[in-house]
N, C-alpha and C. Protein backbone atom coordinates (compact mmCIF):
# COMPACT_ATOMS: atom_id res chain seq x y z
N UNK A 1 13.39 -13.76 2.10
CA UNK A 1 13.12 -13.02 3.33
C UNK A 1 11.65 -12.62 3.36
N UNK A 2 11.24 -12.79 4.70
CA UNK A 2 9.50 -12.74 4.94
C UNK A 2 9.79 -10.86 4.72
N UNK A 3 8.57 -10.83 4.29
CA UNK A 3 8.01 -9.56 4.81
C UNK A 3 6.66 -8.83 5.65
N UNK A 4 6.41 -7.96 5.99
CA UNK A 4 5.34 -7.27 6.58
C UNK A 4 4.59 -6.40 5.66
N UNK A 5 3.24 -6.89 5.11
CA UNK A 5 2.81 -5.99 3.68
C UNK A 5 1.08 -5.44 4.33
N UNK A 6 0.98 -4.47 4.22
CA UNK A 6 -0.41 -4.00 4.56
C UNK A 6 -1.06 -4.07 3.67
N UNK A 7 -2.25 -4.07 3.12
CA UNK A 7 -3.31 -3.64 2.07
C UNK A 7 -4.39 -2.88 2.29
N UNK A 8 -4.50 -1.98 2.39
CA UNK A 8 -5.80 -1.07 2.60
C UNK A 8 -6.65 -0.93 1.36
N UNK A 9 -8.09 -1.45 1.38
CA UNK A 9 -8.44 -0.77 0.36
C UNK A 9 -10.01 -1.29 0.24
N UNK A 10 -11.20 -0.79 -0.12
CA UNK A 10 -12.25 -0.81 0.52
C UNK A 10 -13.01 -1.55 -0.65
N UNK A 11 -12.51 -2.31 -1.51
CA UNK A 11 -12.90 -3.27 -2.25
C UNK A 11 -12.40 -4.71 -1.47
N UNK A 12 -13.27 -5.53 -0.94
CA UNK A 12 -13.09 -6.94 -0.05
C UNK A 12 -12.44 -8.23 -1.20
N UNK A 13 -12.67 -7.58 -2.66
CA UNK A 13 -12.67 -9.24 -3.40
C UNK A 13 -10.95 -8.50 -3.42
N UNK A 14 -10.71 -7.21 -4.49
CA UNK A 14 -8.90 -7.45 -4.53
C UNK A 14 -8.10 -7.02 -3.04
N UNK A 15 -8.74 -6.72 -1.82
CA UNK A 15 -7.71 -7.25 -0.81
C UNK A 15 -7.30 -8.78 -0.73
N UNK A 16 -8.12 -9.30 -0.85
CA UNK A 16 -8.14 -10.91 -1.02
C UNK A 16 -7.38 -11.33 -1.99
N UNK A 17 -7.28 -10.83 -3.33
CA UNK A 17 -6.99 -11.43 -4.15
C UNK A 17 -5.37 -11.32 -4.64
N UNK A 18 -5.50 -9.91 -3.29
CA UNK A 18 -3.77 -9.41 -3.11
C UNK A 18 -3.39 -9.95 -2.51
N UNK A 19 -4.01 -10.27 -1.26
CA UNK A 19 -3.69 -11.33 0.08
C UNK A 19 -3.08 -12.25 -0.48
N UNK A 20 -3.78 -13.14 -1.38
CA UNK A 20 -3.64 -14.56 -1.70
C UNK A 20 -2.58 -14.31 -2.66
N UNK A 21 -2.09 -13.63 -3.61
CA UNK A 21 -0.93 -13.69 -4.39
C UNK A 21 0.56 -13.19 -3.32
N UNK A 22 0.19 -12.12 -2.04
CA UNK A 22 1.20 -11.79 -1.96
C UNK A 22 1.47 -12.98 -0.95
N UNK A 23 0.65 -13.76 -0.44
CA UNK A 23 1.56 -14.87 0.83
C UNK A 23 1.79 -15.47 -0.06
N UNK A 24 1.77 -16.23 -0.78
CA UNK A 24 2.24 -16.82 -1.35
C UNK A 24 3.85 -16.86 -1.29
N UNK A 25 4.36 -16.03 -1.51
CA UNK A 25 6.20 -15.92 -1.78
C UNK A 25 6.43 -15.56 0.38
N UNK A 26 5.79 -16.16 0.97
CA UNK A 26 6.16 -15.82 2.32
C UNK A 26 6.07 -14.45 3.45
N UNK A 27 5.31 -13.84 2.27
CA UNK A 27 5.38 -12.50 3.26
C UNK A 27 4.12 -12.86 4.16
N UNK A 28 3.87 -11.85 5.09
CA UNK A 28 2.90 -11.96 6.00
C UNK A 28 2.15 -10.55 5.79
N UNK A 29 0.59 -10.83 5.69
CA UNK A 29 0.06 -9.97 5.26
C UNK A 29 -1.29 -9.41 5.88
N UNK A 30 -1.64 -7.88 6.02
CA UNK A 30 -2.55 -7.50 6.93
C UNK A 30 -2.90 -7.09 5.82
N UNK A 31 -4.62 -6.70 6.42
CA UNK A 31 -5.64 -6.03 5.77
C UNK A 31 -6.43 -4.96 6.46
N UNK A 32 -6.90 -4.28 5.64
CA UNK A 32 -7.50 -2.87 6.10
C UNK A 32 -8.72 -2.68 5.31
N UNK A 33 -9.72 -2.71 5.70
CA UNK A 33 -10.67 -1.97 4.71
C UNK A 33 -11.09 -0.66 4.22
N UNK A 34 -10.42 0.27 5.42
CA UNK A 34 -10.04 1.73 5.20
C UNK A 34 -8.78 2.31 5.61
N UNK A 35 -8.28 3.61 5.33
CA UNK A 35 -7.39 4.50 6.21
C UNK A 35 -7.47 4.09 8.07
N UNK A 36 -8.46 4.68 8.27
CA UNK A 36 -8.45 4.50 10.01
C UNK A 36 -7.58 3.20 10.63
N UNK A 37 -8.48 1.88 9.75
CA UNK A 37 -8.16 0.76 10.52
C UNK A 37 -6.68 0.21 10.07
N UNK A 38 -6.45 0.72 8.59
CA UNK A 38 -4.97 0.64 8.39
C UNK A 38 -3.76 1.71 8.97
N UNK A 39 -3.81 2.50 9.74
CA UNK A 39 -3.04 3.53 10.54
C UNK A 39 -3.19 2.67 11.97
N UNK A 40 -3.93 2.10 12.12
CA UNK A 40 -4.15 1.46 13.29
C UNK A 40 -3.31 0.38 13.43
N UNK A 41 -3.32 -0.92 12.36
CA UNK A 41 -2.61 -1.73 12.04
C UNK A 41 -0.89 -1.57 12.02
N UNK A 42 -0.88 -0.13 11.29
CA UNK A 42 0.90 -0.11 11.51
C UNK A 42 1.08 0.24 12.83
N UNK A 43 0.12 1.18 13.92
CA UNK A 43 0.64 1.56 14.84
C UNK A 43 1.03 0.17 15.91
N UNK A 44 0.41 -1.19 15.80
CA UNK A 44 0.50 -2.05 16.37
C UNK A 44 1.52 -3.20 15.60
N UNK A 45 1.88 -2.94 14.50
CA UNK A 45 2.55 -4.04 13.79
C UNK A 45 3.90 -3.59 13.20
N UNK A 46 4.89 -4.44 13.01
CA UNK A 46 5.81 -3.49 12.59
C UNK A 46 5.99 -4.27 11.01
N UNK A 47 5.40 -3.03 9.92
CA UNK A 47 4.99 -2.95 8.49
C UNK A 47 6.04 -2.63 8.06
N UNK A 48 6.41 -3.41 6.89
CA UNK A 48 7.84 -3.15 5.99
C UNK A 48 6.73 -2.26 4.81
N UNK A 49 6.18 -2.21 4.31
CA UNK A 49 5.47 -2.30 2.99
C UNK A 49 3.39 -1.50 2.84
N UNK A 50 3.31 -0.90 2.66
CA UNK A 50 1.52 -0.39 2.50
C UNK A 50 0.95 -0.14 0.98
N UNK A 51 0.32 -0.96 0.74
CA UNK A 51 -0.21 -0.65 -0.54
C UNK A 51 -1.89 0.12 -0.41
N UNK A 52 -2.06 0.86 -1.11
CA UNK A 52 -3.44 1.80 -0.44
C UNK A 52 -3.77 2.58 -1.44
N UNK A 53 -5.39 2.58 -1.36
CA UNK A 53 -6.40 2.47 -2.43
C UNK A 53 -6.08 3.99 -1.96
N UNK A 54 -6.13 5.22 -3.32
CA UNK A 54 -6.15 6.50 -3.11
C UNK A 54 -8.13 6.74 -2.50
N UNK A 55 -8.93 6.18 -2.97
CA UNK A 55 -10.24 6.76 -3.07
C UNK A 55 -10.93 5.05 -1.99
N UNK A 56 -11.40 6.14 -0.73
CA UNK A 56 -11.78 5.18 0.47
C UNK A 56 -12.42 5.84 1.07
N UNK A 57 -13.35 5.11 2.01
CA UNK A 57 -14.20 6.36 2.77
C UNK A 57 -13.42 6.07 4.06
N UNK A 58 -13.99 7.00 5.30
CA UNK A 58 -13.45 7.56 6.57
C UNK A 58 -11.85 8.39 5.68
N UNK A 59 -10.58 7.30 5.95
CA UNK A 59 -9.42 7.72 6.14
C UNK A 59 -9.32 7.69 4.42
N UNK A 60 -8.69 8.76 3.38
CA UNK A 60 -8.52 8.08 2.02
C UNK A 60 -6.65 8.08 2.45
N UNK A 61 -6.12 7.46 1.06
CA UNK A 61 -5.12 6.76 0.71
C UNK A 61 -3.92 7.92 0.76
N UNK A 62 -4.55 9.11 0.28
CA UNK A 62 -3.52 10.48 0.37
C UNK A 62 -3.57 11.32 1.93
N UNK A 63 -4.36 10.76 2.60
CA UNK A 63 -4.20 11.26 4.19
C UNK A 63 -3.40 10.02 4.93
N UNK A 64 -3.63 8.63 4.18
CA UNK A 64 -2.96 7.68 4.90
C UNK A 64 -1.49 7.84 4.39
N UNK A 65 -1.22 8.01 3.13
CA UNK A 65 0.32 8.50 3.09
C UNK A 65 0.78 9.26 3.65
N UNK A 66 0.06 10.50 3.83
CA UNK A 66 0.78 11.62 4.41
C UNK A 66 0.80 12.06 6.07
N UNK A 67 -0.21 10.79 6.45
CA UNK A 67 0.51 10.55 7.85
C UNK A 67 1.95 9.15 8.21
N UNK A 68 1.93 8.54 7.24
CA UNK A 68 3.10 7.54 7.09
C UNK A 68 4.02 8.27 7.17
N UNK A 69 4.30 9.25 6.07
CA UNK A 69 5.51 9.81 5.66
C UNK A 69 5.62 10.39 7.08
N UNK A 70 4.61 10.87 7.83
CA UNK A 70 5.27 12.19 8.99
C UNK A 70 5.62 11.03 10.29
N UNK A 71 5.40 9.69 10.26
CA UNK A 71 5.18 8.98 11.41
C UNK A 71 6.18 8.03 11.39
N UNK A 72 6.05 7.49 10.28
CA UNK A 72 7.17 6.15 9.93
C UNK A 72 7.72 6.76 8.60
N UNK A 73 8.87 7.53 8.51
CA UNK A 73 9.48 7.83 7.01
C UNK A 73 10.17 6.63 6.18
N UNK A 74 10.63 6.04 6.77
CA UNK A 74 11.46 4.88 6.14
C UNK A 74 10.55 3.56 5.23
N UNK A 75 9.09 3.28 5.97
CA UNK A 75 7.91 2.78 5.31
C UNK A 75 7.70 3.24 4.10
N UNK A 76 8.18 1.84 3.16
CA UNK A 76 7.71 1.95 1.99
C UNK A 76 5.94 2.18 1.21
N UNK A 77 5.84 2.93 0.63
CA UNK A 77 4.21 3.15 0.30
C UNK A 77 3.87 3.14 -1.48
N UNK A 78 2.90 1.94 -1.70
CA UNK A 78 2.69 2.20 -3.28
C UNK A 78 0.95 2.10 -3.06
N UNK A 79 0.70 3.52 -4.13
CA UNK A 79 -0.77 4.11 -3.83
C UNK A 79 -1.16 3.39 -5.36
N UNK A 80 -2.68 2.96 -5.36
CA UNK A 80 -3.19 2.74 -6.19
C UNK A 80 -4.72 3.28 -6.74
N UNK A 81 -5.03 2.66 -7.36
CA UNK A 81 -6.74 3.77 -7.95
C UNK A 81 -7.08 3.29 -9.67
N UNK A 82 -8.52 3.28 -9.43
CA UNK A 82 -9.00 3.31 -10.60
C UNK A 82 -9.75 4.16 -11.10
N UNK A 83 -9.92 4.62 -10.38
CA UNK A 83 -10.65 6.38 -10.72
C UNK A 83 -9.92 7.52 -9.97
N UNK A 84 -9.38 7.29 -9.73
CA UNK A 84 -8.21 8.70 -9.22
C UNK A 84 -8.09 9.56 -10.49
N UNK A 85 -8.14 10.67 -10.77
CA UNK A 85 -7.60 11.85 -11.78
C UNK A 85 -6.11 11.60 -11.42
N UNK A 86 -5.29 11.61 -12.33
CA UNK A 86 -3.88 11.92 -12.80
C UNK A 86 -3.36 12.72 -11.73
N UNK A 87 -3.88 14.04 -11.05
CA UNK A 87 -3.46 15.01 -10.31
C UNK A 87 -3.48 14.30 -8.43
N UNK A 88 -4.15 13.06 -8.68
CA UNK A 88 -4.68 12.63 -7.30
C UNK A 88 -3.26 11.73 -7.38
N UNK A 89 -2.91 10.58 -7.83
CA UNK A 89 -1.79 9.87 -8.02
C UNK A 89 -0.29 10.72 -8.24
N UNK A 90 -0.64 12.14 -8.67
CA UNK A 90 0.38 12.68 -8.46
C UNK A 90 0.97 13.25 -6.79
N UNK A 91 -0.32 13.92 -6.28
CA UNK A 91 -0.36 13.97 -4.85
C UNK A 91 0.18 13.08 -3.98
N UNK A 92 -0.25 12.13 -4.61
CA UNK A 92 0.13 10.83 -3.43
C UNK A 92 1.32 10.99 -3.67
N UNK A 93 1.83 10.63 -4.81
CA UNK A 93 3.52 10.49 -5.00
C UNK A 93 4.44 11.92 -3.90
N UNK A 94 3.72 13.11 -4.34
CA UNK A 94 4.24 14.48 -3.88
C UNK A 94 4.37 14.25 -2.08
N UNK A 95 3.14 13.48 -1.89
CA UNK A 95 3.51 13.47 -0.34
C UNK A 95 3.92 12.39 0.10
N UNK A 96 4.94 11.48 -0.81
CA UNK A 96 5.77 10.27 0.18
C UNK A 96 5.45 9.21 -0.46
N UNK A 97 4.45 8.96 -1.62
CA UNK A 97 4.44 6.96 -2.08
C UNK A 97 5.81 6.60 -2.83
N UNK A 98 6.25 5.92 -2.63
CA UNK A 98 7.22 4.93 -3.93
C UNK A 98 7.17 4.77 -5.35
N UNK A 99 5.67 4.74 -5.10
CA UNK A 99 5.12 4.20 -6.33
C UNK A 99 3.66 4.20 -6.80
N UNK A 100 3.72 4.05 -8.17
CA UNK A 100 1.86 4.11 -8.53
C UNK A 100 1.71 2.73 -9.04
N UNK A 101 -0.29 2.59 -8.79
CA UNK A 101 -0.80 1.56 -9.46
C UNK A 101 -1.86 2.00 -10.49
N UNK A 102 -2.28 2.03 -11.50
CA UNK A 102 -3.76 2.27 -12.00
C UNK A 102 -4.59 0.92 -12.31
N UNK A 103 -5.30 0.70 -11.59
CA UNK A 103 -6.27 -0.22 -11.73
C UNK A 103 -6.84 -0.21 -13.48
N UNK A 104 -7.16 -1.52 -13.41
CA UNK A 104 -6.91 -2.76 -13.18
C UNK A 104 -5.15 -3.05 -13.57
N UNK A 105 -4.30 -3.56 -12.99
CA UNK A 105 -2.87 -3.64 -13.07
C UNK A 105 -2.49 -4.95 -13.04
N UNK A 106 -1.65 -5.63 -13.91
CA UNK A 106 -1.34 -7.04 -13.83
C UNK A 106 -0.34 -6.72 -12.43
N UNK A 107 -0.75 -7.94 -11.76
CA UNK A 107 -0.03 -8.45 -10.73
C UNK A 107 1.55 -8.82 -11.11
N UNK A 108 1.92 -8.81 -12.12
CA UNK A 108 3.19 -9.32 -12.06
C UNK A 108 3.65 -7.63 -12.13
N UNK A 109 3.47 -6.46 -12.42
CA UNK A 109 3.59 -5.33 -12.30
C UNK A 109 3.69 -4.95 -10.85
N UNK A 110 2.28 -4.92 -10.01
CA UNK A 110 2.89 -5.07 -8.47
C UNK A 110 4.02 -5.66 -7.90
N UNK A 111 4.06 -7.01 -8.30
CA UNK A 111 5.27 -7.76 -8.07
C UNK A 111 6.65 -7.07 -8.06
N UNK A 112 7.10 -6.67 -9.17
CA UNK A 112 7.71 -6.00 -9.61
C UNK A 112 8.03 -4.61 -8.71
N UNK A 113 7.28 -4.15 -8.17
CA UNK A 113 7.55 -2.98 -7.79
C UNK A 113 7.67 -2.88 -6.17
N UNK A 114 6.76 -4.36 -5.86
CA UNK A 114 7.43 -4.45 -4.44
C UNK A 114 8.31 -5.08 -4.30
N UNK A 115 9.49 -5.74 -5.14
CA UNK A 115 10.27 -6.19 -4.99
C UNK A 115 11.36 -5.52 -4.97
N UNK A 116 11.54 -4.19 -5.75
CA UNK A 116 12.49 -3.27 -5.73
C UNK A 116 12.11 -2.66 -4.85
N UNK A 117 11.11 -2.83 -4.12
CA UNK A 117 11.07 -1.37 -3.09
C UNK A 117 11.91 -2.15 -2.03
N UNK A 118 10.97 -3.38 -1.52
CA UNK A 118 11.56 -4.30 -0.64
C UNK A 118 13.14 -4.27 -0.37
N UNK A 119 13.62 -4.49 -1.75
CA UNK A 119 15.44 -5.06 -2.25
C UNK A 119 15.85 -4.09 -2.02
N UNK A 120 15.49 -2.21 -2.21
CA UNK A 120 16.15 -1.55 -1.53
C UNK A 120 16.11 -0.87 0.09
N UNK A 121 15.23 -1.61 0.55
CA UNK A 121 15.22 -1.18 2.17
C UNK A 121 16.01 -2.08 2.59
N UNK A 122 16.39 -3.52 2.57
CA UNK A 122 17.02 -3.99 3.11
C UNK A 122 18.59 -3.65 2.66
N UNK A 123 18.66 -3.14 1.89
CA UNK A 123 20.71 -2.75 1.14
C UNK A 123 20.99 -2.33 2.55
């Protein structure tokens, strides 16, 4: 089953490099280079899935969750970061993500975690 996967995140090489691993298995996949333009994207697309960099300029990753959670609750959200403090990845979680990433993260770990998120929205 296709899916709808966002990526926000203000590094251009791993949106790409997420892009390119996640079509792969058929999903269909948007990009964001910040908060703003990714809130924008779900308001026009209908997103199963948002993966989002906690630390971004304009919109960051813990304002983009915590307008998901109040807008679309059922939207799955896994926040990621490589310099986030412990207390920042906890936030995110506190206001609505699924799930954490800490950079640098093997991809088969993402995998993994959007697949259970995925497998349980559709039950």
């Amino acid at each position: 089953m296709s899916h709808s996967i966002l990526i926000i995140d203000d590094d251009e090489a791993l949106r790409e490099l997420l892009e390119d691993v996640l079509a792969r298995t058929g999903n269909h996949i948007y990009l964001a280079e910040d908060g703003d333009i990714g809130l924008r994207i779900v308001d026009q697309h209908a997103i199963d899935l948002v993966i989002t960099d906690i630390y971004m300029p304009n919109t960051d990753g813990l304002e983009v969750t915590s307008k998901l959670r109040r807008s679309h609750p059922k939207m799955k959200i896994i926040v990621m970061s490589g310099k986030a403090p412990e207390f920042s990845i906890d936030s995110a979680l506190m206001l609505g993500a699924h799930e954490s990433l800490k950079k640098p993260f093997p991809i088969s770990e993402l995998e993994t975690k959007i697949s259970g998120l995925l497998a349980a929205s559709s039950v």
